[in-house]
N, C-alpha and C. Protein backbone atom coordinates (compact mmCIF):
# COMPACT_ATOMS: atom_id res chain seq x y z
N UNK A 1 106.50 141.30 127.02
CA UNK A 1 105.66 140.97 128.16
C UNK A 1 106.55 140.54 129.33
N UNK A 2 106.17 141.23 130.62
CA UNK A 2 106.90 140.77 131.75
C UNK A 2 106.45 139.70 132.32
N UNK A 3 107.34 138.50 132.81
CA UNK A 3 106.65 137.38 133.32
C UNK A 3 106.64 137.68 134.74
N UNK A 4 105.53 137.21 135.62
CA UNK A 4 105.67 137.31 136.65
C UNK A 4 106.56 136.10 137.45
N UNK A 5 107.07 135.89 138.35
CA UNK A 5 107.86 135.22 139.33
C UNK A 5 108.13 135.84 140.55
N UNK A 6 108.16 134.60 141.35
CA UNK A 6 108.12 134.69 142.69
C UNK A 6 109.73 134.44 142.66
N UNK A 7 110.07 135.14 144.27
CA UNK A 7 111.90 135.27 144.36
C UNK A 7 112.31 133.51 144.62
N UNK A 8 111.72 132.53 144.85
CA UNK A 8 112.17 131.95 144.55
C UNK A 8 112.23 131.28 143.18
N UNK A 9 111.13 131.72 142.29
CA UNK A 9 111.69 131.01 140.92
C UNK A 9 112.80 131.53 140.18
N UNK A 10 113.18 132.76 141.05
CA UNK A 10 114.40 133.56 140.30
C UNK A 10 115.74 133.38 140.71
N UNK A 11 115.80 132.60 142.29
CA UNK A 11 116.77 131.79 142.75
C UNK A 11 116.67 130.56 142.20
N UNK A 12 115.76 129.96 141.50
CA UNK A 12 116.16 128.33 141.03
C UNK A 12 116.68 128.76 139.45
N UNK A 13 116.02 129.81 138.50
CA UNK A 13 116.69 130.37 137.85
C UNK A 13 118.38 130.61 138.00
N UNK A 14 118.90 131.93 139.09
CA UNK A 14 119.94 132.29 138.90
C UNK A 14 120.89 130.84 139.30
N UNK A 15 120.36 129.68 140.09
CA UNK A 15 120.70 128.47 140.32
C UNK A 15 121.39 127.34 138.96
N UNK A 16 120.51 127.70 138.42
CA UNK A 16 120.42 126.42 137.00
C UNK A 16 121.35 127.50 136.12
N UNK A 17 121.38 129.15 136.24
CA UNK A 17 122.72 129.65 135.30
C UNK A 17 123.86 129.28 135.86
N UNK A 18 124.50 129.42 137.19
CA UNK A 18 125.32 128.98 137.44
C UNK A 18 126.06 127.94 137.45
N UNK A 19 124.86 126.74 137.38
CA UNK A 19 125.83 125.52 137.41
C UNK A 19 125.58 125.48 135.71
N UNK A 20 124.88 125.92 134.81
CA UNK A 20 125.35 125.98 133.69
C UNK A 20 126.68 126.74 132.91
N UNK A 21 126.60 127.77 133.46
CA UNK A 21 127.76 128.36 133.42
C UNK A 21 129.41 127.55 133.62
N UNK A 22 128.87 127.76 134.96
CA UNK A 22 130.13 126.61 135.89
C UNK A 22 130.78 125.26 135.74
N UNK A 23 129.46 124.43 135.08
CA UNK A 23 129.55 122.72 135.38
C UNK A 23 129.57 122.22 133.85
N UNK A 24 128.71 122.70 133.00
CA UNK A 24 128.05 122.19 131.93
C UNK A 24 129.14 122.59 130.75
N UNK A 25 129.18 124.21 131.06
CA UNK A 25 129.91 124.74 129.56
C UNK A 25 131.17 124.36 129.31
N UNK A 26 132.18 124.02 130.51
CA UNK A 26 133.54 124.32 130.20
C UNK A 26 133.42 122.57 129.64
N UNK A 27 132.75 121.78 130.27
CA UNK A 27 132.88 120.15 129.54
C UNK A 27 132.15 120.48 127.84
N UNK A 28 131.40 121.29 127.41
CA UNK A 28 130.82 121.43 126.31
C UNK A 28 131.71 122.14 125.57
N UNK A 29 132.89 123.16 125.68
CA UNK A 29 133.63 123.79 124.56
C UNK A 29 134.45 122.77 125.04
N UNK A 30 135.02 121.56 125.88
CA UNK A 30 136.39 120.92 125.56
C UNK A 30 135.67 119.64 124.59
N UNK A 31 134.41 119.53 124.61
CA UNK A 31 133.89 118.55 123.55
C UNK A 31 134.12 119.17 122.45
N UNK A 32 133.74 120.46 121.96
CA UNK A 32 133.62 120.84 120.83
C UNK A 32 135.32 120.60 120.81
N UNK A 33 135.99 121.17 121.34
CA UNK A 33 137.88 121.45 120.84
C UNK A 33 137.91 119.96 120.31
N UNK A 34 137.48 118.81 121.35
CA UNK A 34 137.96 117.38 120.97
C UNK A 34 137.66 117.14 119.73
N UNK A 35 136.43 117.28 119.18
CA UNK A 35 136.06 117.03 117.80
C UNK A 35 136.24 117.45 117.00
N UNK A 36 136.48 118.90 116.97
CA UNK A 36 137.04 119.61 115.90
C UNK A 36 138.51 119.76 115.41
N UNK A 37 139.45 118.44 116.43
CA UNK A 37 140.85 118.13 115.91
C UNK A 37 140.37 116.69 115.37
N UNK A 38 139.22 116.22 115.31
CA UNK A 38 139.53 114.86 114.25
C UNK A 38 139.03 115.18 113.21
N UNK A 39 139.34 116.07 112.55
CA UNK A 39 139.68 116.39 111.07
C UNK A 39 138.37 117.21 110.33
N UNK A 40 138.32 116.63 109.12
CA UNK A 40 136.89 117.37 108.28
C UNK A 40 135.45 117.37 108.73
N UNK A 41 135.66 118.64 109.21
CA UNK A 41 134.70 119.30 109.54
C UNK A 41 133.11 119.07 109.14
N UNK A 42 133.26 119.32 108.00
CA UNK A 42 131.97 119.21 107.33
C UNK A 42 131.40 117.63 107.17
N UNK A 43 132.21 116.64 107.67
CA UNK A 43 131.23 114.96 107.92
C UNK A 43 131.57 114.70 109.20
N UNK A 44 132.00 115.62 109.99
CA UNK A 44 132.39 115.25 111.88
C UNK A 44 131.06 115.84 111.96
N UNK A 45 130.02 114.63 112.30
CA UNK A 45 128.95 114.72 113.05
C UNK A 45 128.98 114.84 114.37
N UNK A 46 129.97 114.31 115.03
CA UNK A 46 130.10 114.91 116.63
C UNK A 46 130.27 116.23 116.85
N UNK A 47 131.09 116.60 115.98
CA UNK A 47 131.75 118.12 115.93
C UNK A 47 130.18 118.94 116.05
N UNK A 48 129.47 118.61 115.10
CA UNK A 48 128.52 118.84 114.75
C UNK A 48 127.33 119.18 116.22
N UNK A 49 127.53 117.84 116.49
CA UNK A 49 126.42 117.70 117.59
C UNK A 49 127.08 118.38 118.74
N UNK A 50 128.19 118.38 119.13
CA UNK A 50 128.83 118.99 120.43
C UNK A 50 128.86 120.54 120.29
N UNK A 51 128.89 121.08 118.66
CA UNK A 51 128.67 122.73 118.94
C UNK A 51 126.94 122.86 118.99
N UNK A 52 125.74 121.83 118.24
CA UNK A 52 124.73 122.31 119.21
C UNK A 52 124.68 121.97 120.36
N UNK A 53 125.05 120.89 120.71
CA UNK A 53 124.83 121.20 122.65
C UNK A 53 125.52 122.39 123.32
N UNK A 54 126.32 122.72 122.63
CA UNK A 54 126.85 123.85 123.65
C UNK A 54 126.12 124.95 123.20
N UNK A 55 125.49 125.26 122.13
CA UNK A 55 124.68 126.45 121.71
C UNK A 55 123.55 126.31 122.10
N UNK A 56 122.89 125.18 122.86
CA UNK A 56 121.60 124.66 123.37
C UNK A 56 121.73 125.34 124.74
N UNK A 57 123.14 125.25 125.46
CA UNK A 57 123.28 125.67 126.66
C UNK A 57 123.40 126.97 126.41
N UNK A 58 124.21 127.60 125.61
CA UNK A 58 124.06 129.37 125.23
C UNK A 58 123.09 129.73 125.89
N UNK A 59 122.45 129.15 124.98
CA UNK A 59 120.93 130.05 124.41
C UNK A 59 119.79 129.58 125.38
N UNK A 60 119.83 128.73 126.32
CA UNK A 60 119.47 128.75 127.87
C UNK A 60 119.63 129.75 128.69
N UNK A 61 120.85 129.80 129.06
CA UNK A 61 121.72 130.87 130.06
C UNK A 61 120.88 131.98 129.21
N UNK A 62 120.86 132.74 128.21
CA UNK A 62 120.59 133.69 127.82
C UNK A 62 119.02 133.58 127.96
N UNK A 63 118.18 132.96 127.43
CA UNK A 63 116.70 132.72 128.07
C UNK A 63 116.56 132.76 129.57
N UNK A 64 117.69 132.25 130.42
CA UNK A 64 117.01 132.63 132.04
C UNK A 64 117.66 133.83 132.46
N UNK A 65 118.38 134.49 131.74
CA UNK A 65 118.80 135.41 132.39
C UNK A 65 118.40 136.98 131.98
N UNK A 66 117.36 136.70 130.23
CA UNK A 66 116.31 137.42 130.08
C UNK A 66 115.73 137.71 130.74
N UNK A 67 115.07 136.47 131.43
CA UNK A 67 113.85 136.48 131.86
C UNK A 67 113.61 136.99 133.42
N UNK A 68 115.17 136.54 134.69
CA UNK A 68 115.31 137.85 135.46
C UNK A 68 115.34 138.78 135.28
N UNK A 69 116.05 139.49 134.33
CA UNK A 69 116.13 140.88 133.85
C UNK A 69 114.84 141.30 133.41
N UNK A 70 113.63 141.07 133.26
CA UNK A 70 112.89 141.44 132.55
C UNK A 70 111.71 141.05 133.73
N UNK A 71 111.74 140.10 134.65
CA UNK A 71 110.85 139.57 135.56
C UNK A 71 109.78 140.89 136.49
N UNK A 72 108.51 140.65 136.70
CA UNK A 72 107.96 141.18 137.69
C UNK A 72 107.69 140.70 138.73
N UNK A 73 108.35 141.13 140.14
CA UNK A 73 107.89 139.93 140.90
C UNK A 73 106.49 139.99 141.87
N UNK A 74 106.45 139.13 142.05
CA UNK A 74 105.14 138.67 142.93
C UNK A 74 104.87 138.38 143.99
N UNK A 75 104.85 138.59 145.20
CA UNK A 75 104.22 138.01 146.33
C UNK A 75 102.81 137.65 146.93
N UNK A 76 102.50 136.80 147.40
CA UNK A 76 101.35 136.51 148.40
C UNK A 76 100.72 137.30 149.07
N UNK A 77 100.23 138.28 148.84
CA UNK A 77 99.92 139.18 149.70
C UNK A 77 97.96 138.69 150.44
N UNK A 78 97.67 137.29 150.37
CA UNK A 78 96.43 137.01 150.13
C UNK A 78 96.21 136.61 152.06
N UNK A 79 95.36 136.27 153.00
CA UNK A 79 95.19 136.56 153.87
C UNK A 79 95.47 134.90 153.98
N UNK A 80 95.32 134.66 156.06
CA UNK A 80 95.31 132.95 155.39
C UNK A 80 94.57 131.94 155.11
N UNK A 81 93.15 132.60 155.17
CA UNK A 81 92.08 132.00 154.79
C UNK A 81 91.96 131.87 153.18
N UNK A 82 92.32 133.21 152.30
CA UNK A 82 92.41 133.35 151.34
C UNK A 82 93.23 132.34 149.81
N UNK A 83 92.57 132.20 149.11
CA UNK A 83 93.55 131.76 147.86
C UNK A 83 94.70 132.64 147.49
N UNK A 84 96.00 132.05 147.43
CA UNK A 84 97.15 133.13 147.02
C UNK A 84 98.23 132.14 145.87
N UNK A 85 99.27 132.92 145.91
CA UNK A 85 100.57 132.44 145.61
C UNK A 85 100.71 131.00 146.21
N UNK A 86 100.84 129.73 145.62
CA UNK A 86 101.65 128.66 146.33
C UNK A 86 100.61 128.10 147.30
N UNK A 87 99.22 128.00 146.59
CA UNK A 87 98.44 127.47 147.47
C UNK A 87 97.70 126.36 146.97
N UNK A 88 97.14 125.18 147.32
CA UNK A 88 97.21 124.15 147.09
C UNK A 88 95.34 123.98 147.19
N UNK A 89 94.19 123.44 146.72
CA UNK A 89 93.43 124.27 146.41
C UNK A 89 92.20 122.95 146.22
N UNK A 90 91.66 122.78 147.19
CA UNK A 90 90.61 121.79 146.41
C UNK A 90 89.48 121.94 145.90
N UNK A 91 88.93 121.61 144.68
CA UNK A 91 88.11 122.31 144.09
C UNK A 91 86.54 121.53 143.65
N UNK A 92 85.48 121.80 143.82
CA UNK A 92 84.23 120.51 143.12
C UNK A 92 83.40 121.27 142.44
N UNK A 93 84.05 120.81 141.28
CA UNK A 93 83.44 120.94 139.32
C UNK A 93 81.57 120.56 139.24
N UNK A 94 81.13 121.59 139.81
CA UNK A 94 79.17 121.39 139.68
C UNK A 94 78.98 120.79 138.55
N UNK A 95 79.94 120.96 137.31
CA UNK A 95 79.07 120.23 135.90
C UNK A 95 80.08 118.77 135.72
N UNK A 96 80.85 118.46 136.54
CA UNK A 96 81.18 117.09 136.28
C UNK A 96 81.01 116.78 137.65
N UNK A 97 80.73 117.40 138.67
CA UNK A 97 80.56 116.24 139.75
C UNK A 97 81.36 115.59 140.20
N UNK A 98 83.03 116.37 140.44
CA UNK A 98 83.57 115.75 140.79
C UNK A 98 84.54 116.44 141.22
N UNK A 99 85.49 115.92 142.08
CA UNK A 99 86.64 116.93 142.94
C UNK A 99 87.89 117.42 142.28
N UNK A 100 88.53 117.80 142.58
CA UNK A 100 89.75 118.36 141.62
C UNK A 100 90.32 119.05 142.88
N UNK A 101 91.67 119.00 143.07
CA UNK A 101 93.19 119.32 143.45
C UNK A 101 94.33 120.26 142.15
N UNK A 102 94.01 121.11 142.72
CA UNK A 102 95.48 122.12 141.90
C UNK A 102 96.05 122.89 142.74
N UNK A 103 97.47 123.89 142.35
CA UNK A 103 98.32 124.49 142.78
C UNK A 103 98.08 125.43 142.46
N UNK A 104 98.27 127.05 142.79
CA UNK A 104 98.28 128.27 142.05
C UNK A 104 99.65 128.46 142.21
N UNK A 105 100.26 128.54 140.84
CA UNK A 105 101.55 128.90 140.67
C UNK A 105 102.13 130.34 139.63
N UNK A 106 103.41 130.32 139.72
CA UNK A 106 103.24 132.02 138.61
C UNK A 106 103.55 130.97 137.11
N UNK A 107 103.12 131.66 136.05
CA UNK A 107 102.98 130.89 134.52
C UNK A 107 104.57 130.09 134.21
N UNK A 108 105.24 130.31 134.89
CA UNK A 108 106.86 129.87 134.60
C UNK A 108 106.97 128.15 134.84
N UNK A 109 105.89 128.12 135.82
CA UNK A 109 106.02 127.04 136.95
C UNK A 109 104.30 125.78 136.56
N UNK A 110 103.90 126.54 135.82
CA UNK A 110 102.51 126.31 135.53
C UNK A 110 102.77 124.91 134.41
N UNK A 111 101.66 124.37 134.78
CA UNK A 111 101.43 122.55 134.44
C UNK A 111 100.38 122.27 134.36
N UNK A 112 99.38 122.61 133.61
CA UNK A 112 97.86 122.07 133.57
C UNK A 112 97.46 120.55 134.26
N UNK A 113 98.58 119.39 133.50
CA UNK A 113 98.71 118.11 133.62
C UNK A 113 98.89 117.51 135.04
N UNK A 114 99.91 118.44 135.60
CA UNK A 114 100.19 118.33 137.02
C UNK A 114 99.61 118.60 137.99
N UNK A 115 98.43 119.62 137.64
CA UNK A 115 97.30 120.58 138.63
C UNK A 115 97.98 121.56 139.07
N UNK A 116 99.19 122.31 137.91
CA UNK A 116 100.02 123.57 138.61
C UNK A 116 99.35 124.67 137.33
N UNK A 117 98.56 125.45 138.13
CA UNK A 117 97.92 126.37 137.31
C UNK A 117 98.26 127.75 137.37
N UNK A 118 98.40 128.80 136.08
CA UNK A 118 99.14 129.53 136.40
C UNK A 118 98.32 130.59 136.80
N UNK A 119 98.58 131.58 137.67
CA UNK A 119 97.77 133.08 138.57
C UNK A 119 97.15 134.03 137.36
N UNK A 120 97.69 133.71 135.63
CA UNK A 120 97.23 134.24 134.79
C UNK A 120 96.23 133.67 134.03
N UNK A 121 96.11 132.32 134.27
CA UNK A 121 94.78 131.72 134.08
C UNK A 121 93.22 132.17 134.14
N UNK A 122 92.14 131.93 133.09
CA UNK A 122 91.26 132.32 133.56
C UNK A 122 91.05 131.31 135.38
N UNK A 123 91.33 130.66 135.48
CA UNK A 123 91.19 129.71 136.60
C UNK A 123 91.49 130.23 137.71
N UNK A 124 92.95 130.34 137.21
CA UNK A 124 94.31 131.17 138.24
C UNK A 124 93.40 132.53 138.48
N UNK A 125 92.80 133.07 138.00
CA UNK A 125 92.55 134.43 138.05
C UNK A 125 91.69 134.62 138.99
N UNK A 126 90.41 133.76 138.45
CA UNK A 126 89.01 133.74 139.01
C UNK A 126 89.40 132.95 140.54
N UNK A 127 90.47 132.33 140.80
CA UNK A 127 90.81 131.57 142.58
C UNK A 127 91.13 132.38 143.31
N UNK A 128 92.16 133.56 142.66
CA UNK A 128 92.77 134.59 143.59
C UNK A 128 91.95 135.13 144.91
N UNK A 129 92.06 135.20 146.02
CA UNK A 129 91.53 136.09 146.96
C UNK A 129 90.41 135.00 147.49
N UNK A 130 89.83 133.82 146.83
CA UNK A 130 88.77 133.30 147.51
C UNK A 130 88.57 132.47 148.47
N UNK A 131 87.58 132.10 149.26
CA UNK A 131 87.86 131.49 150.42
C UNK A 131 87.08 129.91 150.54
N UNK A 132 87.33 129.32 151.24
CA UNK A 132 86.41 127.58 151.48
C UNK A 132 85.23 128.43 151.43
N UNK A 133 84.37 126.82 150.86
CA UNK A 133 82.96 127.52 150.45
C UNK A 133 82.71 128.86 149.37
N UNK A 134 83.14 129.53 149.11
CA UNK A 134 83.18 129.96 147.92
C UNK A 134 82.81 129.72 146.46
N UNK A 135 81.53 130.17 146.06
CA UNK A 135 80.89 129.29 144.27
C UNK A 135 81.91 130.19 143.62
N UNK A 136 82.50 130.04 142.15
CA UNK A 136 83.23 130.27 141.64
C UNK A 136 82.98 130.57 140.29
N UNK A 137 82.46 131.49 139.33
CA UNK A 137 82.69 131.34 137.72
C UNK A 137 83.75 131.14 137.46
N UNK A 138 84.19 130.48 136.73
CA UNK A 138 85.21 130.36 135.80
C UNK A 138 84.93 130.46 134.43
N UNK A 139 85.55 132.04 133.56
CA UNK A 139 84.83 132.17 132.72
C UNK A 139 86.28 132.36 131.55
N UNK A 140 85.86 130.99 130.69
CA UNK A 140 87.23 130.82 129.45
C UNK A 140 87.33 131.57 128.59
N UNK A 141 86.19 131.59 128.17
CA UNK A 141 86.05 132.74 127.16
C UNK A 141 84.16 132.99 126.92
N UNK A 142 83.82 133.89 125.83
CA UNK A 142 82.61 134.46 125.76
C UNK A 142 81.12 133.38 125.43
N UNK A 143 82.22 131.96 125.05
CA UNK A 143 81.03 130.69 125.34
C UNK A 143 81.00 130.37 126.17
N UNK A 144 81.83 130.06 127.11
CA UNK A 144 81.82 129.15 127.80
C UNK A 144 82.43 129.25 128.99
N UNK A 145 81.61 129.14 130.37
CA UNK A 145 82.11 129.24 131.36
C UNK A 145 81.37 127.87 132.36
N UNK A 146 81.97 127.86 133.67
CA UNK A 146 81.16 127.34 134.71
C UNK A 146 81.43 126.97 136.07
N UNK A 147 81.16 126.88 136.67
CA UNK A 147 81.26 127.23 138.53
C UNK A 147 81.64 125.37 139.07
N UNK A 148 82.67 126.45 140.31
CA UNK A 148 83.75 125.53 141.12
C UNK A 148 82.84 126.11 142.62
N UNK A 149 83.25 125.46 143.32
CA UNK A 149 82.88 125.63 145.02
C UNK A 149 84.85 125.19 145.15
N UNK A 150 84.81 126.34 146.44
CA UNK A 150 86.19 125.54 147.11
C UNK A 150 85.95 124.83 148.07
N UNK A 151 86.45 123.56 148.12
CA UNK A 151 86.38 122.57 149.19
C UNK A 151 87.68 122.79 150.21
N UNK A 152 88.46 123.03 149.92
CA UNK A 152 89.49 123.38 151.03
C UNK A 152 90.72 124.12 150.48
N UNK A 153 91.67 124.28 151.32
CA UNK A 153 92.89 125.83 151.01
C UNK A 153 94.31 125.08 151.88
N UNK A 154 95.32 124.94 151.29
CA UNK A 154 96.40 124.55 151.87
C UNK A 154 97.14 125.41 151.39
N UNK A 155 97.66 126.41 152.38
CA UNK A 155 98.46 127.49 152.34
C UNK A 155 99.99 127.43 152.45
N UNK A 156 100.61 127.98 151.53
CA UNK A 156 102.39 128.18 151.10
C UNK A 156 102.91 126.67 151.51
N UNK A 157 102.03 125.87 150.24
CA UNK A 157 102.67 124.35 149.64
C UNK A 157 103.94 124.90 149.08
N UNK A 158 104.92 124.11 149.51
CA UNK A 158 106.14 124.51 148.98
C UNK A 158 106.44 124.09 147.52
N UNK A 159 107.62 123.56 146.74
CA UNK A 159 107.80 123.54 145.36
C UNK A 159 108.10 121.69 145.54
N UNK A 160 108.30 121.10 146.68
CA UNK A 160 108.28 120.00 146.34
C UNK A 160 107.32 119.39 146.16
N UNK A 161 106.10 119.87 146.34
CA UNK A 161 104.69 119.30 146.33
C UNK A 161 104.07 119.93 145.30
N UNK A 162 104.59 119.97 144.15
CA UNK A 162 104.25 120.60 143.05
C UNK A 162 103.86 118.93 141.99
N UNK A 163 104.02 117.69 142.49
CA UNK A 163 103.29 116.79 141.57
C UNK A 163 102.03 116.34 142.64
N UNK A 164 101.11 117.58 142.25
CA UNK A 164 99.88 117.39 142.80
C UNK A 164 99.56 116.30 142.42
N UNK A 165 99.27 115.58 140.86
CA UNK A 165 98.56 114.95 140.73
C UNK A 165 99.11 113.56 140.39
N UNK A 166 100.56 113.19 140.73
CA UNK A 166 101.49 112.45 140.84
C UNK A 166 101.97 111.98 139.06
N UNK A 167 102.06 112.66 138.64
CA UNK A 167 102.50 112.21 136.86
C UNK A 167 104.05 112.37 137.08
């Protein structure tokens, strides 16, 4: 499955390989060298722990750099009235009666907890393209669904305003 991402989650990506690459690894194989000259191997628990941290970082670098290689990307193409990419979203829940604040973000970036919801969401899905004032199904699955109104649209919230809901 291709994940979707926006070019900047693929610059904070190729970001976090580099300084892993760069910053992290070369202090993680001179840990491993250090430990693996104080002797037997098999009860050097540091030894131990310093080749998984550095195989923790491996196998990172190799997970983000899958996941460019493999990425579809995405843009905003939504109008500016419209719900899009990176839009900040206020919402009032008819069966609880009450307001709600989320983000539409791509699934990489997505946080239920935080109000960062992902564009593959039934949520995410059913917001795309819609405008203030707008009734909304939101439909989870074949029990159970139920309707949002949009109360307002804050267009291309950037990534620092991604603790919508301050956690």
């Amino acid at each position: 499955m291709r994940d979707k991402l926006t070019k900047g989650d693929i610059e904070k990506m190729q970001k976090e390989i580099e300084y892993r690459e760069l910053e992290l690894r070369p202090g993680l194989i001179e840990e491993v060298k250090e430990t693996r000259a104080q002797g037997d191997l098999s009860e050097n628990f540091e030894y131990h722990a310093a080749k998984r941290a550095k195989n923790r970082n491996d196998s990172r670098i190799r997970y983000l750099q899958n996941m460019i290689k493999t990425a579809q990307i995405v843009e905003d193409e939504s109008a500016d009235d419209e719900i899009g990419m990176d839009t900040k979203v206020t919402l009032f829940d008819e069966d609880q009666q009450c307001e709600d604040i989320c983000k539409i973000v791509t699934t990489v970036r997505s946080n239920p907890l935080k109000g960062l919801i992902s564009i593959e969401s039934p949520l995410g899905k059913a917001l795309l393209g819609k405008k203030v004032g707008d009734r909304v199904l939101i439909k989870v699955n074949d029990s159970f669904s139920y309707y949002v109104q949009v109360k307002a649209i804050e267009k291309n919230v950037g990534e620092d305003d991604d603790k919508i809901r301050g956690y």
